[in-house]
N, C-alpha and C. Protein backbone atom coordinates (compact mmCIF):
# COMPACT_ATOMS: atom_id res chain seq x y z
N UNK A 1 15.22 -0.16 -3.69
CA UNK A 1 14.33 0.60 -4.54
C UNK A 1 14.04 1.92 -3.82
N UNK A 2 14.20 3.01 -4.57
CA UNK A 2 13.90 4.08 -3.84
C UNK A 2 12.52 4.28 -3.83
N UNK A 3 12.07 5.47 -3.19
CA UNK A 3 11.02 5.73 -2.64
C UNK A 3 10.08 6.37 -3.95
N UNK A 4 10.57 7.07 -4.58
CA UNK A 4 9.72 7.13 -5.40
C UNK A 4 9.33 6.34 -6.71
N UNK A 5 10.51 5.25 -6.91
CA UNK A 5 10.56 4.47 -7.86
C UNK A 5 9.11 3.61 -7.26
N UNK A 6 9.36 3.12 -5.76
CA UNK A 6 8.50 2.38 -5.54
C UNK A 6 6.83 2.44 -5.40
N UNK A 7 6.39 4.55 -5.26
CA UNK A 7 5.33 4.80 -5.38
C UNK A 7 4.64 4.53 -6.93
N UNK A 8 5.79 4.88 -7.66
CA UNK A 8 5.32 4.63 -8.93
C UNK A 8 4.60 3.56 -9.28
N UNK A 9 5.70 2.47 -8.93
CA UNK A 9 5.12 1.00 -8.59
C UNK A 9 3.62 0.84 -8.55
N UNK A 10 3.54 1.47 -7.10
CA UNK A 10 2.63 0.99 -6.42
C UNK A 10 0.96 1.86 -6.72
N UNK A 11 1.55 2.89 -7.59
CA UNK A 11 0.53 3.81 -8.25
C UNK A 11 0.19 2.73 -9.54
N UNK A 12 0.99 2.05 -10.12
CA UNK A 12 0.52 1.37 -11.38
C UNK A 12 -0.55 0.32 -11.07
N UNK A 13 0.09 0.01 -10.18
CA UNK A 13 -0.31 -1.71 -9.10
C UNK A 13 -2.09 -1.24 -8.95
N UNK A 14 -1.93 -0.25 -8.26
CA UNK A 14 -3.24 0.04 -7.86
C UNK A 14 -4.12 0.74 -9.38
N UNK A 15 -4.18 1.34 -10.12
CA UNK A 15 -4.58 1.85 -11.22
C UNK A 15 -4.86 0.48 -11.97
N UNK A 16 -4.39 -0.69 -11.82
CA UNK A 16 -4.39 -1.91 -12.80
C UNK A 16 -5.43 -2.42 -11.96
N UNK A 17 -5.31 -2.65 -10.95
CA UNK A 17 -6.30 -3.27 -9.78
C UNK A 17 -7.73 -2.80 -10.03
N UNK A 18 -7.82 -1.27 -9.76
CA UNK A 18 -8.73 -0.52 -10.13
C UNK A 18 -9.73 -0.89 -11.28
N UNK A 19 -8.68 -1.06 -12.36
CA UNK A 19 -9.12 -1.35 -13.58
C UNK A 19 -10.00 -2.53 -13.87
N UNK A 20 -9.76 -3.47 -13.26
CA UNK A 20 -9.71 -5.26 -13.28
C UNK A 20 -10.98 -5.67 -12.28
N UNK A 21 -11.38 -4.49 -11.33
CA UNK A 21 -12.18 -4.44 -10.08
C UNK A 21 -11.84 -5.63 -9.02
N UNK A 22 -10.62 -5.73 -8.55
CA UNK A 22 -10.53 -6.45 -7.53
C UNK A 22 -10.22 -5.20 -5.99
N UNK A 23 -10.14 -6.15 -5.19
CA UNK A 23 -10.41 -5.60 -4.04
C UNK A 23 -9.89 -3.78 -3.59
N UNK A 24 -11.05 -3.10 -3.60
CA UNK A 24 -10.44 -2.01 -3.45
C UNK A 24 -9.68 -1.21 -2.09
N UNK A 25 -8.59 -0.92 -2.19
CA UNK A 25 -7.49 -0.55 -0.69
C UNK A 25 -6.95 1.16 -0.77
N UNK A 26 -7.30 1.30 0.47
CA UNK A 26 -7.27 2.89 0.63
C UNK A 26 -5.42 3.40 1.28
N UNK A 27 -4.74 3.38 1.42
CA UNK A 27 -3.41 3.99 1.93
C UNK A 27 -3.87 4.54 3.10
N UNK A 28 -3.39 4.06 4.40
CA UNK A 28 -4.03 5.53 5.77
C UNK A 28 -2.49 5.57 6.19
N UNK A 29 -1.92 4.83 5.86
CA UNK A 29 -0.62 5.66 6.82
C UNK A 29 0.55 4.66 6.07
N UNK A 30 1.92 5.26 6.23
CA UNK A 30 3.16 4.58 5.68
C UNK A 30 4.26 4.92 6.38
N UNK A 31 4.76 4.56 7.05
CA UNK A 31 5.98 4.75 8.13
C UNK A 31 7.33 4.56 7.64
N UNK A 32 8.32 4.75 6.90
CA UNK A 32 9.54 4.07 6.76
C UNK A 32 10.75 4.61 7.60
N UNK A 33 11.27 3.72 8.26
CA UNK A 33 12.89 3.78 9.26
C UNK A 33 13.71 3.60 8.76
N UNK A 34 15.03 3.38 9.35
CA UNK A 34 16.08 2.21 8.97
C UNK A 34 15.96 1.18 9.07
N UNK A 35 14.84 0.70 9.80
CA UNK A 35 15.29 -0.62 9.97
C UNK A 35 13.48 -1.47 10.06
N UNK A 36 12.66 -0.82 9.38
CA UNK A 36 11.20 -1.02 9.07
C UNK A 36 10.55 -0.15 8.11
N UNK A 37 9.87 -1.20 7.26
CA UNK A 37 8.43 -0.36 6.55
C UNK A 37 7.12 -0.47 7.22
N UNK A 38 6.61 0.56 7.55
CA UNK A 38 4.94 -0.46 8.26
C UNK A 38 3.76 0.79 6.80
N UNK A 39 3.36 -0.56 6.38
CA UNK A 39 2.06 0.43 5.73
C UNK A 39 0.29 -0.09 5.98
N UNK A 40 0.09 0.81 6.48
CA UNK A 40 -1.50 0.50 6.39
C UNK A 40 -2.36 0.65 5.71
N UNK A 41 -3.29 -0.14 5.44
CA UNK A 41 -4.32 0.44 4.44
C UNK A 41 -6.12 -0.04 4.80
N UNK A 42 -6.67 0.45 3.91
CA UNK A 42 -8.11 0.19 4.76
C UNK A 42 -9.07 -0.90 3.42
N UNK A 43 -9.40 -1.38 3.87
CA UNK A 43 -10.82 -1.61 2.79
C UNK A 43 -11.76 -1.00 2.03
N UNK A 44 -12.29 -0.22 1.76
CA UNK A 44 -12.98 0.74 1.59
C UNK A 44 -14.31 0.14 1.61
N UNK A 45 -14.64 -0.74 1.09
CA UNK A 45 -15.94 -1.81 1.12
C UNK A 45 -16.02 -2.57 2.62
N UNK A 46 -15.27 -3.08 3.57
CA UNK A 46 -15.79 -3.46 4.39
C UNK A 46 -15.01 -2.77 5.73
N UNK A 47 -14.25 -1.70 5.31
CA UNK A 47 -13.71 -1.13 6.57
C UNK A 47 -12.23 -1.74 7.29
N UNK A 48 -12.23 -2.90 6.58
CA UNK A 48 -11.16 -4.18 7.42
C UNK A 48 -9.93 -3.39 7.38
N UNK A 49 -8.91 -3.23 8.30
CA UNK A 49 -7.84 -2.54 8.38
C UNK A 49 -6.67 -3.95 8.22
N UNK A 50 -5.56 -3.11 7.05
CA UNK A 50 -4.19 -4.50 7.03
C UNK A 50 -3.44 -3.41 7.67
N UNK A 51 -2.12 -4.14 8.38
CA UNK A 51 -1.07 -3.68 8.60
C UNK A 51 0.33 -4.94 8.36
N UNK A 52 1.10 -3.74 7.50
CA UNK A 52 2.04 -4.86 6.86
C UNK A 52 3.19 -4.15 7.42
N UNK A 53 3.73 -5.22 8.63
CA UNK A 53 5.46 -4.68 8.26
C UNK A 53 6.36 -5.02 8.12
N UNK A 54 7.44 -4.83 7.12
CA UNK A 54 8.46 -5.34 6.25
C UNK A 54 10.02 -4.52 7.40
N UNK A 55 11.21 -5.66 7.15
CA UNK A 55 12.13 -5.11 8.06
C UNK A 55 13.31 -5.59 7.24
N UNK A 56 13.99 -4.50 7.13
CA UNK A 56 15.06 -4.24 5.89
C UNK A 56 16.30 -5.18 6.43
């Protein structure tokens, strides 16, 4: 999936989320390699930081 196919995605994902009021998640950083995705994001309600990384 390319990169912008997948923001799209992930712009809907979040706009539906939004909508529905479940947990709200901020984007702080997105890294992609060859050979890793790492994306972070924040909580906005309790601050809690995720880090997810995916390896192609």
């Amino acid at each position: 999936m390319n990169r912008l196919t997948r923001h799209f995605c992930y712009m809907t994902v979040m706009a539906a989320g939004l909508a529905t009021g479940c947990d709200q998640k901020e984007d702080v950083l997105e890294i992609e390699t060859p050979g890793a995705e790492v994306d972070v994001e924040r909580d906005t309600e309790t601050g809690e930081v995720e880090i997810d990384v995916d390896e192609k």
